[in-house]
Protein backbone atom coordinates (compact mmCIF):
# COMPACT_ATOMS: atom_id res chain seq x y z
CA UNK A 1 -11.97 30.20 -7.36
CA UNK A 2 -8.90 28.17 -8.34
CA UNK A 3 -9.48 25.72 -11.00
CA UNK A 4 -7.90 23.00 -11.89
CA UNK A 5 -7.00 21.08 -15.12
CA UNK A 6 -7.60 17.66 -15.85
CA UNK A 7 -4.83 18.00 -18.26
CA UNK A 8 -2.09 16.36 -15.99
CA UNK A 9 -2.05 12.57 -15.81
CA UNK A 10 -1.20 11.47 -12.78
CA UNK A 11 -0.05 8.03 -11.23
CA UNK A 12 -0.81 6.39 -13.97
CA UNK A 13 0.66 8.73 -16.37
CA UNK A 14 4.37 7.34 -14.55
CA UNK A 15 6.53 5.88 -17.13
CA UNK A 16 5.88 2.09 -17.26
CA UNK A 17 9.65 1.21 -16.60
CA UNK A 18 9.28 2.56 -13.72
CA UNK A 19 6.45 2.11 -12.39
CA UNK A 20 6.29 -0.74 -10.32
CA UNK A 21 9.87 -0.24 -8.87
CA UNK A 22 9.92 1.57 -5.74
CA UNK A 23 12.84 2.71 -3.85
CA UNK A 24 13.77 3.97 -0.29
CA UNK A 25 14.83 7.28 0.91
CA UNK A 26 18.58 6.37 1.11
CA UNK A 27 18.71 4.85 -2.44
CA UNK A 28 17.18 7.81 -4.21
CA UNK A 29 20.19 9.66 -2.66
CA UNK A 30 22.38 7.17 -3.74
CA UNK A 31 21.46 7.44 -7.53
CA UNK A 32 21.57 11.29 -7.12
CA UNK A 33 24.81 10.92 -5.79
CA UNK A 34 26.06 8.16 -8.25
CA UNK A 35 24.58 10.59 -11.06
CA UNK A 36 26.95 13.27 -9.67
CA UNK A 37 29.96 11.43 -8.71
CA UNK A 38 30.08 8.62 -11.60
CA UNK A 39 28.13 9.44 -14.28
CA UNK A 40 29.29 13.26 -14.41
CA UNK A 41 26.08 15.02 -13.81
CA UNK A 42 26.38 18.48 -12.68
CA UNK A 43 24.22 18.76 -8.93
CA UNK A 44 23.10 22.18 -9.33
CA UNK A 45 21.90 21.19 -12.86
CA UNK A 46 19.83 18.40 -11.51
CA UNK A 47 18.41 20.86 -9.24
CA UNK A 48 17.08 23.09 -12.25
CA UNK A 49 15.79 20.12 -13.89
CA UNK A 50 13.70 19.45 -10.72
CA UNK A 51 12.20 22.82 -9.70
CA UNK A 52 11.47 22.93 -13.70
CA UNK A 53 9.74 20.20 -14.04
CA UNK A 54 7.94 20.82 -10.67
CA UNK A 55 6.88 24.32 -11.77
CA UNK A 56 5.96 22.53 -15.30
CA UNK A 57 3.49 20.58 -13.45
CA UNK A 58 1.91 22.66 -11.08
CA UNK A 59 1.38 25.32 -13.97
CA UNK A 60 -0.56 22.76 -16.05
CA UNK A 61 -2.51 21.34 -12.68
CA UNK A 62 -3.78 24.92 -11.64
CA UNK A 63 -2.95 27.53 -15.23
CA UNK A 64 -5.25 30.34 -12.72
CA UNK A 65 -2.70 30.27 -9.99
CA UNK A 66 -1.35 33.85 -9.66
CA UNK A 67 0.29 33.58 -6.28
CA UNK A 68 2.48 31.11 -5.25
CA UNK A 69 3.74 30.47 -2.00
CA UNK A 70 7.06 28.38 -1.57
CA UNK A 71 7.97 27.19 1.86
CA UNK A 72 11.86 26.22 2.30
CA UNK A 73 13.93 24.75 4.38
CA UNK A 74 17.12 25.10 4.62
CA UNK A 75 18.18 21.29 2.73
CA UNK A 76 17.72 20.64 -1.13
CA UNK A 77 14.08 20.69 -0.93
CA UNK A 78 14.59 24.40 -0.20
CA UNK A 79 16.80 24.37 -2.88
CA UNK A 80 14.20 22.89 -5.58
CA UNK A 81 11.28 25.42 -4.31
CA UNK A 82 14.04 28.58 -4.53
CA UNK A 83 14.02 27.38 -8.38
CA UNK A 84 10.47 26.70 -8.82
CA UNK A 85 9.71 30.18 -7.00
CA UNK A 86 12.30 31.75 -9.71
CA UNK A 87 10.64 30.67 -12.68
CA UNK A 88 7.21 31.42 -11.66
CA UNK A 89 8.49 35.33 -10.58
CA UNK A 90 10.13 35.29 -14.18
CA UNK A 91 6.52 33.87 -15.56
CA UNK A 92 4.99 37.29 -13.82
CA UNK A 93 3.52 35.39 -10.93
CA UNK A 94 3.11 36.67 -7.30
CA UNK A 95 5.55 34.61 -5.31
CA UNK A 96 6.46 34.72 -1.82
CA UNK A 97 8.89 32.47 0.10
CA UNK A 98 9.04 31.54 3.24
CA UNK A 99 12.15 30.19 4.48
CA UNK A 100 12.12 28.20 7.60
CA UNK A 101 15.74 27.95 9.89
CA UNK A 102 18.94 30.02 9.25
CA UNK A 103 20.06 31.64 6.10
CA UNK A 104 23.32 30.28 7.74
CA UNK A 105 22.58 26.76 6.95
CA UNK A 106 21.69 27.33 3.21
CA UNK A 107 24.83 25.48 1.23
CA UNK A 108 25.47 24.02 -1.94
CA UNK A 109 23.53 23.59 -5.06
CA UNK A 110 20.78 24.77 -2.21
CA UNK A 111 22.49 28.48 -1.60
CA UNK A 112 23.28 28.40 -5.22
CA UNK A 113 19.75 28.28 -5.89
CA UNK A 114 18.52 30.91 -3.81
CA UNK A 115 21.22 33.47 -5.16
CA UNK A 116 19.32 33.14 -8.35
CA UNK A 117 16.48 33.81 -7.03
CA UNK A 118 17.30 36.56 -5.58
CA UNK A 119 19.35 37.67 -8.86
CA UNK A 120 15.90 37.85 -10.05
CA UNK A 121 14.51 39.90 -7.94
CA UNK A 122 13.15 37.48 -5.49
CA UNK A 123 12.37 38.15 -1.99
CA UNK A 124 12.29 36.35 1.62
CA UNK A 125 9.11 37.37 3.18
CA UNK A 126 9.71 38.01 6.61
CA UNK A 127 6.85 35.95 8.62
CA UNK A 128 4.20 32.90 7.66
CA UNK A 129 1.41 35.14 7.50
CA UNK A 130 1.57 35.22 3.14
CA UNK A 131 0.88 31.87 2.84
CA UNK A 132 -2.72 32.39 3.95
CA UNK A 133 -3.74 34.74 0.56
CA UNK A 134 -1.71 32.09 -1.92
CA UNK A 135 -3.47 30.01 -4.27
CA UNK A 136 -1.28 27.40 -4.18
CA UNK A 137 1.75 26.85 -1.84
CA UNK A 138 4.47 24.70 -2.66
CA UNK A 139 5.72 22.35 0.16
CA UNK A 140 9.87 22.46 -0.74
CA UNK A 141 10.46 22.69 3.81
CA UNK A 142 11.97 18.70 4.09
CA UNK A 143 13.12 16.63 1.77
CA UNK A 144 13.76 12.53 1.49
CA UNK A 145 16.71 13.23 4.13
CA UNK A 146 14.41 14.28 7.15
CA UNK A 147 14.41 11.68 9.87
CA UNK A 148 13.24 10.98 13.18
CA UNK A 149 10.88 13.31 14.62
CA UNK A 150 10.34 17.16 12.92
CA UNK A 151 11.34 19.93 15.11
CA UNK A 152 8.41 22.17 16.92
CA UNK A 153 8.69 25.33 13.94
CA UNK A 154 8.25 22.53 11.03
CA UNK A 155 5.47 21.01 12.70
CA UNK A 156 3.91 24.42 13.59
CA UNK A 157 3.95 25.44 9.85
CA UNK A 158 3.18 21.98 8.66
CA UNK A 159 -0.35 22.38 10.98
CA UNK A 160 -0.50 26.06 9.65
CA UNK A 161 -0.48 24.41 5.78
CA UNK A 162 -2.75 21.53 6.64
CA UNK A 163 -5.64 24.05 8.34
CA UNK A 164 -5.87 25.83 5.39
CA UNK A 165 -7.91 24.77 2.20
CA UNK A 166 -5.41 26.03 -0.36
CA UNK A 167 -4.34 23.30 -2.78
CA UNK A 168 -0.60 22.05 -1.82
CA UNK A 169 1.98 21.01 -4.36
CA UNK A 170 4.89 18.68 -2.35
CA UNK A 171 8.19 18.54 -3.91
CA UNK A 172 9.86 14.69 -3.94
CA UNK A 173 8.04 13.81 -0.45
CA UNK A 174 5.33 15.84 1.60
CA UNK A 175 7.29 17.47 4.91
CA UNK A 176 7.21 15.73 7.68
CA UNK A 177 6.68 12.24 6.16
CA UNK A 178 8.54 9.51 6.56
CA UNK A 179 9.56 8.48 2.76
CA UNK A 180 9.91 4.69 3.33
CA UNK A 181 6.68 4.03 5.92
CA UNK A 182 4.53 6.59 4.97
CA UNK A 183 3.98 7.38 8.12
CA UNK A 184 3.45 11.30 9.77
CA UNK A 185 6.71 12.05 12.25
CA UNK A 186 4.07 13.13 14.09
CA UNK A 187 2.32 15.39 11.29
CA UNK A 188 3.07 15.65 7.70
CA UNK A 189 1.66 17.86 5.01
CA UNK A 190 -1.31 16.98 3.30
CA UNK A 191 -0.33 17.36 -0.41
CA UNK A 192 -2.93 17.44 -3.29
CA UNK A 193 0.11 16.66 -5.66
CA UNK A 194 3.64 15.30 -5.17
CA UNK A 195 6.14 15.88 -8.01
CA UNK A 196 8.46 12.93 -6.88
CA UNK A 197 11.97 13.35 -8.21
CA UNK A 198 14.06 10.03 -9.95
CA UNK A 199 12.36 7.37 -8.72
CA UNK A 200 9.13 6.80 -7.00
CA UNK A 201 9.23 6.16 -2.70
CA UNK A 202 8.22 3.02 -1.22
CA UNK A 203 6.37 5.44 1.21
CA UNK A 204 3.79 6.40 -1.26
CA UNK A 205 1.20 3.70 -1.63
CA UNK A 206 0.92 2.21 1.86
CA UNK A 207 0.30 3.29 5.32
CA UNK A 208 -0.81 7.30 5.47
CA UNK A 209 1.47 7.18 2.44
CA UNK A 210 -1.81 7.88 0.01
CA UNK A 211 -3.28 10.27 2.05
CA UNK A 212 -0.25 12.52 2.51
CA UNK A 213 1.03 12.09 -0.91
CA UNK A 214 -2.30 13.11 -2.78
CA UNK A 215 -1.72 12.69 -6.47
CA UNK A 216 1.79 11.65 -7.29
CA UNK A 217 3.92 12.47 -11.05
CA UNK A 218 7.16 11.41 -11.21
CA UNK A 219 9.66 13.67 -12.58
CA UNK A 220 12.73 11.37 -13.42
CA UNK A 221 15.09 14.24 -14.57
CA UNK A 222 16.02 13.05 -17.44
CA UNK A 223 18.86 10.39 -16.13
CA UNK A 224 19.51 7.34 -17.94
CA UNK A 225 17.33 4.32 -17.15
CA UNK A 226 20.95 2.39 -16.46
CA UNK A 227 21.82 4.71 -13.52
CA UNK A 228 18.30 4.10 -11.84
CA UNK A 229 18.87 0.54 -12.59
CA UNK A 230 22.01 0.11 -10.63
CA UNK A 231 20.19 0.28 -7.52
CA UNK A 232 17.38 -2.79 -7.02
CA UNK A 233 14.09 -1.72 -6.08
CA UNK A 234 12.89 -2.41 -2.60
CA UNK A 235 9.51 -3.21 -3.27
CA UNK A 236 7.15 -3.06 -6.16
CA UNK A 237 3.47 -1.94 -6.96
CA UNK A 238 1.62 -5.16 -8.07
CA UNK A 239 -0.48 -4.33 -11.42
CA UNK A 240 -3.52 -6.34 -12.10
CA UNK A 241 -2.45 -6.70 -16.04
CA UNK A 242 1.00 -8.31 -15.12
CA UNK A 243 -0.59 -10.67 -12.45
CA UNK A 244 -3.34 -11.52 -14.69
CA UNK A 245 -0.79 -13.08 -17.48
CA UNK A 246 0.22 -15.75 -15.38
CA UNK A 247 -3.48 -16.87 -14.40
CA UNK A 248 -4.41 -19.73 -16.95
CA UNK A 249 -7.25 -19.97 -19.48
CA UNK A 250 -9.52 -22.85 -18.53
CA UNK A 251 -10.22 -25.17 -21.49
CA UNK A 252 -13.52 -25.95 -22.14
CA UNK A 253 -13.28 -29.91 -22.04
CA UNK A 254 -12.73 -29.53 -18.02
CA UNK A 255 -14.41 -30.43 -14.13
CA UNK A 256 -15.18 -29.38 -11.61
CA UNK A 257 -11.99 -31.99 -9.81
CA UNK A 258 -9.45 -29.79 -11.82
CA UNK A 259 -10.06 -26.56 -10.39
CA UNK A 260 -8.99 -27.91 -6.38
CA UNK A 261 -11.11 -29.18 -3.35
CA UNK A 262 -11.45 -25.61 -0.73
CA UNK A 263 -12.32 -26.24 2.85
CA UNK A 264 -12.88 -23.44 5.06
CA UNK A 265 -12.67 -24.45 8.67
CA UNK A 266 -14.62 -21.94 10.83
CA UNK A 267 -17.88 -20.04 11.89
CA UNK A 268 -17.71 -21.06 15.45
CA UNK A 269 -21.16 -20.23 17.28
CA UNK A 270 -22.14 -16.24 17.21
CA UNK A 271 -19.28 -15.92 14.37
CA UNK A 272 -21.06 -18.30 11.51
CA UNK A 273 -21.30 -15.58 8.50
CA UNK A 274 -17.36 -15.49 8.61
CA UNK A 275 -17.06 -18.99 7.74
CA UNK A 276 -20.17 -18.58 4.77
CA UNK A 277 -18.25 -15.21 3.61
CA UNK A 278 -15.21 -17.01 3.10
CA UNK A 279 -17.02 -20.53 1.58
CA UNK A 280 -18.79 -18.33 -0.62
CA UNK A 281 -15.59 -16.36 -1.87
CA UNK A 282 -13.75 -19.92 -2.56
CA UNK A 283 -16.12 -20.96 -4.96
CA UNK A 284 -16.93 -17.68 -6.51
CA UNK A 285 -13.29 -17.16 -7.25
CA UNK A 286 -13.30 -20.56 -8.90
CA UNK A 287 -12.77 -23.51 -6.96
CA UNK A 288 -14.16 -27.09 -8.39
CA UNK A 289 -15.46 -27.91 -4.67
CA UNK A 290 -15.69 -25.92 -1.40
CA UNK A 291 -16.49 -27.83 2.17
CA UNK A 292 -17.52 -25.41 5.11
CA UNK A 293 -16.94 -26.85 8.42
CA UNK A 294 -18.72 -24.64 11.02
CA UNK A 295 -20.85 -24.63 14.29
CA UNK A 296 -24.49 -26.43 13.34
CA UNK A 297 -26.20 -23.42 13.47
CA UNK A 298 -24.33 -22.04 10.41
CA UNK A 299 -24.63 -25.03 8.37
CA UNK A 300 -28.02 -23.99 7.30
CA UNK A 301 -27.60 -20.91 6.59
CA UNK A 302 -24.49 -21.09 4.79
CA UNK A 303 -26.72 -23.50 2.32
CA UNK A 304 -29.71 -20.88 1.86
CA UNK A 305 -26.68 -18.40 1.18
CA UNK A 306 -24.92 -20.98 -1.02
CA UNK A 307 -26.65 -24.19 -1.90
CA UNK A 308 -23.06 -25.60 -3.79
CA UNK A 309 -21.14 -25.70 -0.67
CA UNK A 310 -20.30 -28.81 1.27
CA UNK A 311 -20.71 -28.90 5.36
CA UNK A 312 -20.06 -30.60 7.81
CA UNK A 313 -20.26 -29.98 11.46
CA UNK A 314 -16.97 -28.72 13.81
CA UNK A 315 -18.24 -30.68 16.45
CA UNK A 316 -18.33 -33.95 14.13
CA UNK A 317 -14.33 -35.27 14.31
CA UNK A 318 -15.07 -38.07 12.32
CA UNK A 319 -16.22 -36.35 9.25
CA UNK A 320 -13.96 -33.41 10.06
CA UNK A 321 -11.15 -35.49 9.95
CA UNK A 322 -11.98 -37.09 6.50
CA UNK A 323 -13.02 -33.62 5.19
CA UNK A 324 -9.55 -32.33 5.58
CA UNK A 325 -7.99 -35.24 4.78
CA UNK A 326 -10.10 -35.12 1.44
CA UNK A 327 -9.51 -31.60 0.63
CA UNK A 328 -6.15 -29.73 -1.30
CA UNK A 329 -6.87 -26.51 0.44
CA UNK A 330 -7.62 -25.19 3.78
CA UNK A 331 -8.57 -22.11 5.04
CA UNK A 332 -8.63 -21.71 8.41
CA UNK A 333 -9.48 -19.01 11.14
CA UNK A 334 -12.73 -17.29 9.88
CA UNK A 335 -14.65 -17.24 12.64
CA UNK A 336 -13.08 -20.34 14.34
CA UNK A 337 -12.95 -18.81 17.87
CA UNK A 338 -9.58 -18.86 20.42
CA UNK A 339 -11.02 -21.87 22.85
CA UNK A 340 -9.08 -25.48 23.36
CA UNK A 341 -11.48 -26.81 20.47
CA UNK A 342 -10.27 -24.50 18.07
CA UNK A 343 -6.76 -24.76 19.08
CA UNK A 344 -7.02 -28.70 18.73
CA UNK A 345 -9.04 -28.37 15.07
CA UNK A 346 -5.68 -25.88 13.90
CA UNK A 347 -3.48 -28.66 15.50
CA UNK A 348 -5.19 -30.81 13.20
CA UNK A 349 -5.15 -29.04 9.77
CA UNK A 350 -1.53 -27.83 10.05
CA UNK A 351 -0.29 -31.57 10.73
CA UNK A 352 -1.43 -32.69 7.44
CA UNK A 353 0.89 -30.59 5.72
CA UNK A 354 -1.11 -29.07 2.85
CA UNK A 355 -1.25 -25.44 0.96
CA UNK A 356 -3.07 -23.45 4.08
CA UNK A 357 -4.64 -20.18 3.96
CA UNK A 358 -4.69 -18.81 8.23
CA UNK A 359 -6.80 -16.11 8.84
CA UNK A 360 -8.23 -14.17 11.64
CA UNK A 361 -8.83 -16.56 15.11
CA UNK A 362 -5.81 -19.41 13.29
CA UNK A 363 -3.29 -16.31 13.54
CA UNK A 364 -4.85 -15.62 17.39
CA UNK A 365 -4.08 -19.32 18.42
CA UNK A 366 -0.52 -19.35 16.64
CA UNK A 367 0.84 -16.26 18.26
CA UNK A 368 -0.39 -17.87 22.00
CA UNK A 369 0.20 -21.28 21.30
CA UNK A 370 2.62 -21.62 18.47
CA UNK A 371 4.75 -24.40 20.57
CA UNK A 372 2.23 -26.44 20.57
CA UNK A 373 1.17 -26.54 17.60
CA UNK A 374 2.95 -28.47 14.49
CA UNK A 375 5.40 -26.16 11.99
CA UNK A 376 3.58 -24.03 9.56
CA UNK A 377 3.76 -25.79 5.75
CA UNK A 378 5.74 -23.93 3.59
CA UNK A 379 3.02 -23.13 0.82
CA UNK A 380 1.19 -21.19 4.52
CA UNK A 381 -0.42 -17.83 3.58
CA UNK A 382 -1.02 -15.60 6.69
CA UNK A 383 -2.93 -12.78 6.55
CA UNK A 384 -2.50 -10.53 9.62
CA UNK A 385 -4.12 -6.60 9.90
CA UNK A 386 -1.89 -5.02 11.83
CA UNK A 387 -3.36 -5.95 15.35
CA UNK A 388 -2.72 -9.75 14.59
CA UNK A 389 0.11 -8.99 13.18
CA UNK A 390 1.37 -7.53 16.49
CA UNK A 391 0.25 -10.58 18.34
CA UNK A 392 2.28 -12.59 15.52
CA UNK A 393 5.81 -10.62 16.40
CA UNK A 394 5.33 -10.20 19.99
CA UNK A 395 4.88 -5.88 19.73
CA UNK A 396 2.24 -3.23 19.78
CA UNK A 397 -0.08 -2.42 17.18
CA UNK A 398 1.52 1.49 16.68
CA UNK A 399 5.10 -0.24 15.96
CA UNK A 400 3.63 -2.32 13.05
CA UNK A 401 2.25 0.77 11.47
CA UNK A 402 4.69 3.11 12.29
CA UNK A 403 6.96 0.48 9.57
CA UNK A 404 4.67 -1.84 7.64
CA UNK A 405 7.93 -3.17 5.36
CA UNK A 406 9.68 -3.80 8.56
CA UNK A 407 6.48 -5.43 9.79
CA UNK A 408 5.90 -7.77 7.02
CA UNK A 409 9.69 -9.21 6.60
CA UNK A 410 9.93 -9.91 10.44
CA UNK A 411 7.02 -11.70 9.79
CA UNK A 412 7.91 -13.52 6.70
CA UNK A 413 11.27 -14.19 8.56
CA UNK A 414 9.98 -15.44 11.87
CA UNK A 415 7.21 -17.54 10.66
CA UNK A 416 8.92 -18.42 7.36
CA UNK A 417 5.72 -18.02 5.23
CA UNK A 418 4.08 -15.94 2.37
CA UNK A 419 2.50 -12.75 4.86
CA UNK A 420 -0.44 -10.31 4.00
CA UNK A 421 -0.21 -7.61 5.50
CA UNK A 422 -3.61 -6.24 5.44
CA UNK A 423 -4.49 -2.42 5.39
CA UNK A 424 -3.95 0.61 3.26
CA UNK A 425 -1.43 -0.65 1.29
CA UNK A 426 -1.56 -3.97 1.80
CA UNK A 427 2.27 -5.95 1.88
CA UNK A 428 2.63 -9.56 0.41
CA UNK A 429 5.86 -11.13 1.20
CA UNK A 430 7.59 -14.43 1.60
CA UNK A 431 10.92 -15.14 3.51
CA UNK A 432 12.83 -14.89 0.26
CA UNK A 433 15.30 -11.81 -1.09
CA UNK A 434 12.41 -10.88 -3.25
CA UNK A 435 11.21 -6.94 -2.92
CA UNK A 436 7.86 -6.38 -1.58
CA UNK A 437 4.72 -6.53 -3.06
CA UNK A 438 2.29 -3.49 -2.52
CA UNK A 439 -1.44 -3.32 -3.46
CA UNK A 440 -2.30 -0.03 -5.32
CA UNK A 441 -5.93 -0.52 -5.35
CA UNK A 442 -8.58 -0.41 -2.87
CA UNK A 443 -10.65 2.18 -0.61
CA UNK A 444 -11.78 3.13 2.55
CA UNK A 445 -15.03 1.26 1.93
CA UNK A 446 -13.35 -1.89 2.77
CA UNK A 447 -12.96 -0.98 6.31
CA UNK A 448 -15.97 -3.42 7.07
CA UNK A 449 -16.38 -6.70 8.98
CA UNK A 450 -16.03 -9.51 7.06
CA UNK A 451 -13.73 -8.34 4.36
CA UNK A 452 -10.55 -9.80 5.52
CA UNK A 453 -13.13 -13.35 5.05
CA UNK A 454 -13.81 -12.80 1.71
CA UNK A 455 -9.82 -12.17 1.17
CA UNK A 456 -9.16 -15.69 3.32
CA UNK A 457 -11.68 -17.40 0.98
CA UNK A 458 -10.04 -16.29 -2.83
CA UNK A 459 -6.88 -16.77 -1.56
CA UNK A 460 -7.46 -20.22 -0.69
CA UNK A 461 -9.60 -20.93 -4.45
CA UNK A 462 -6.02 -19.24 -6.37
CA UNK A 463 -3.82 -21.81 -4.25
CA UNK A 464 -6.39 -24.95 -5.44
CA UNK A 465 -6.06 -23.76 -8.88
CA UNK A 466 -2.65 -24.04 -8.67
CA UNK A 467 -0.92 -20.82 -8.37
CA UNK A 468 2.13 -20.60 -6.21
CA UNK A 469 1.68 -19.06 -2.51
CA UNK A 470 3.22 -16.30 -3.55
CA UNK A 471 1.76 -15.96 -6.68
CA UNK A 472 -1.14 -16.41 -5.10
CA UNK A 473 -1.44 -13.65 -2.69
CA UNK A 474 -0.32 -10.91 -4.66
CA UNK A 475 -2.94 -11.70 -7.33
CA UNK A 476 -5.68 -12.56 -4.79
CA UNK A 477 -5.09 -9.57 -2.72
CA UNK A 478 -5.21 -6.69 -6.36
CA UNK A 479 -8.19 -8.74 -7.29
CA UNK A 480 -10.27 -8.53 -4.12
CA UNK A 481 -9.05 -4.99 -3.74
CA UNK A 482 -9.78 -4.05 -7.44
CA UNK A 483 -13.23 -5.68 -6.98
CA UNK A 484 -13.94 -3.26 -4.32
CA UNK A 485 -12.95 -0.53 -6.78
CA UNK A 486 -15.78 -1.88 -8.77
CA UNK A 487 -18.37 -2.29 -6.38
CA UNK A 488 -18.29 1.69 -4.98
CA UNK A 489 -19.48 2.59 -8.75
CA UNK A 490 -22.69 1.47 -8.03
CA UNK A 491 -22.94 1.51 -4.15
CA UNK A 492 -20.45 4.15 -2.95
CA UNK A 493 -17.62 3.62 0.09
CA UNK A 494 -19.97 3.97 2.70
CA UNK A 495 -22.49 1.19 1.97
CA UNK A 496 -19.78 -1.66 0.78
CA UNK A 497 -20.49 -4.64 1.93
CA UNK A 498 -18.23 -7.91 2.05
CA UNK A 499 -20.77 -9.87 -0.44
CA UNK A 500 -20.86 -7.15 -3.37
CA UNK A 501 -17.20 -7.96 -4.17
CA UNK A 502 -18.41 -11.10 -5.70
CA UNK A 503 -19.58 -10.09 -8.90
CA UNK A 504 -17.09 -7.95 -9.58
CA UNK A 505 -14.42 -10.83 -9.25
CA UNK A 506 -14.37 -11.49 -12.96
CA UNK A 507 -13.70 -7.64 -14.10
CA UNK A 508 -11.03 -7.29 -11.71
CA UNK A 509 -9.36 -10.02 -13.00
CA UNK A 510 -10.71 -13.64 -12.90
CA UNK A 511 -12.53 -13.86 -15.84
């Protein structure tokens, strides 16, 4: 049996410079190329530095391994796993490669690195069938320069790989994956570690990104932090101890009125636990007052669930109107329901003008009836999964997640507000030049009704606290995801419910 070290650090272990920036396909071939071209780095020694440090990594990951299998394509991914299949025949390892297309269409630093291997007594095995006795197999078949769809041999071996439970080592991006969506073209290899080269691919930590990816290191290759610097990222990871610096202390001479006035407009009849989710969440993420407006038959039991709320009764214009005119904050959508009531109750909340949280049913009634219905403020936070999100722009569900970036700007664009694009991965963005924000926390746990509330809810206690929208729903969306984190210790993925973020709120961030 293969074991495997815990020796290598991984994710984390990335160098904090570089970190948070992530790039896109094309500009990690730019800065390779600028390295070449500008900076007088030699290609084929770039190359060497890649398959060593790949090679490097894999050794320490699995030190049993005694045969490798290398899969190449023809491109410089092929090239990097001919050098990483080199030094592990000169190590005395059992290596076989497996070179996918024509010999013909080896050139370059690519060819160049296949004549050494073969200089060293290196062989091309002559079918797929070796890969099934490896115990590991290195994925070097397509590179950060595959686009479009794969071709019917690379997805035939791809399926072969992924069938099989030998541990797989990806070099820069696993086949078959789109590097900037991560998204399968239609399959992609299942790595359990990617040695990304340079920088690290906005691909990586959203969409099927995490899944295909496995464990990521990042092997930068020794180039000057200037070079990678010449080229701004296009998105970042959002860290929890960055966000946190900007969240202020609360002095202990203070009330209750300096900490914002929430109201939560929602809970519609049959849908009255999404309002109370989202109540809840506002004033255990720190808002001085939170007001639930819901059907009647929630208002009691949002109160045996949470005797320091406020009601009042959707039904009930009169004290509906002086709630929200009373409030700093709304949130609304949870639960609201799609009818001419609710669309008349958004009517009403948007025309006042204030920091809005829309959620759920709001986003519904904007996408159907956004001409009626007065201009978003500009401090809005949306907060579309990808089916409302659709809706929003107009498109199918499977073009939003084939391109979640592409997704999120449109959306930021066209609605000219801060967007949250919910899901693995989630996206904050506003309709400014600045990169994209990506959660890197979070699990499949969260894939429950009523989590998306509890999201609507903190976002809207950060905003009456006084962080900026923006501000506001990157740190709201790492701390509700990082309290997930925290509840699975105790109660697994399975079993997560909406309510057990709560007291993890302060660990992941708000305390």
């Amino acid at each position: 049996m293969l074991v495997e070290s815990n020796a290598l650090q991984v994710r984390s272990g990335i160098p904090t410079t570089l970190t948070a920036r992530l790039y896109t396909a094309a500009q990690a071939r730019q800065i390779d190329r600028m390295a070449i071209d500008h900076w007088g780095f030699d290609g084929y020694a770039l190359m060497e530095r890649a398959g060593a440090a790949a090679f490097s990594y894999l050794n320490q990951r699995w030190p049993d391994a005694a045969r490798i299998a290398v899969v190449c394509g023809t491109g410089n991914n092929g090239g990097d796993g001919f050098v990483v299949a080199r030094l592990a025949h000169e190590a005395g390892l059992a290596v076989t490669v497996v070179l996918v297309g024509s010999r013909g269409r080896i050139h370059g630093e690519a060819s160049q690195a296949l004549a050494c291997y073969k200089a060293a007594g290196g062989t091309i095995a002559e079918s797929w069938d070796p890969i099934d006795s490896a115990d590991l197999i290195v994925d070097g078949l397509l590179g950060t320069g595959f686009v479009g769809e794969l071709r019917p041999e690379h997805q035939r071996i791809i399926d072969a790989i992924n069938t099989l439970e030998t541990p797989v080592v990806s070099l820069d991006v696993p086949s078959g994956l789109n590097a900037d969506t991560g998204m399968p073209q239609p399959v992609a290899v299942r790595a359990a570690l990617t040695i990304t080269f340079i920088v690290p691919k906005q691909g990586m930590d959203t969409g099927s990104g995490p899944d295909h990816f496995g464990n990521v290191v990042l092997a930068g290759l020794e180039l000057p932090a200037g070079l990678v610097q010449t080229e701004q990222p296009s998105a970042v990871r959002l860290q929890l101890d960055r966000l946190r610096l900007d969240w202020p202390a609360r002095n202990k001479n203070c009330h209750k009125g300096q900490f914002g006035h929430v109201m939560v407009v929602g809970g519609s009849q049959g849908y009255a636990g999404a309002g109370v989710l989202a109540a809840e969440s506002a004033l255990r993420a720190g808002a001085g007052l939170v007001t639930l407006a819901a059907h009647s038959s929630a208002v009691q039991a949002a109160l045996v669930r949470c005797p320091a709320l406020m009601t009042t009764d959707l039904a009930d214009r009169g004290a509906l109107t002086q709630y929200l005119s009373d409030a700093d904050v709304l949130v609304v959508g949870p639960g609201l329901g799609t009818d001419t009531a609710a669309q008349s109750v958004l009517a009403m909340a948007l025309a006042l003008g204030k920091p809005t949280v829309l959620d759920a049913d709001a986003l519904s009634l904007l996408a159907e009836h956004s001409e009626g219905l007065p201009e978003l403020p500009p401090t809005t936070i949306m907060t579309p999964h990808p089916g409302e999100a659709a809706r929003l722009l107009g498109t199918g569900t499977d073009r939003v997640n084939q391109d979640r970036y592409a997704a999120v700007s449109e959306l930021a664009q066209r609605w000219q507000a801060n967007i949250v694009l919910k899901g693995c991965g989630s996206l904050v963005t506003d309709p400014s030049e600045r990169p994209v924000g990506v959660c890197i926390y979070g699990n499949p746990g969260m894939a429950t009704a009523g989590m998306g509330d509890v999201l609507a809810g903190l976002l809207g206690a950060l905003l009456a606290q006084g962080l900026p929208p923006r501000q506001a729903a990157e740190f709201g969306v790492c701390v509700h995801a990082k309290a997930a984190d925290l509840a699975t210790e105790r109660c697994g993925k399975v079993s997560l419910l909406p309510t057990d973020l709560f007291e993890h709120f302060a660990r992941a961030g708000l305390g």
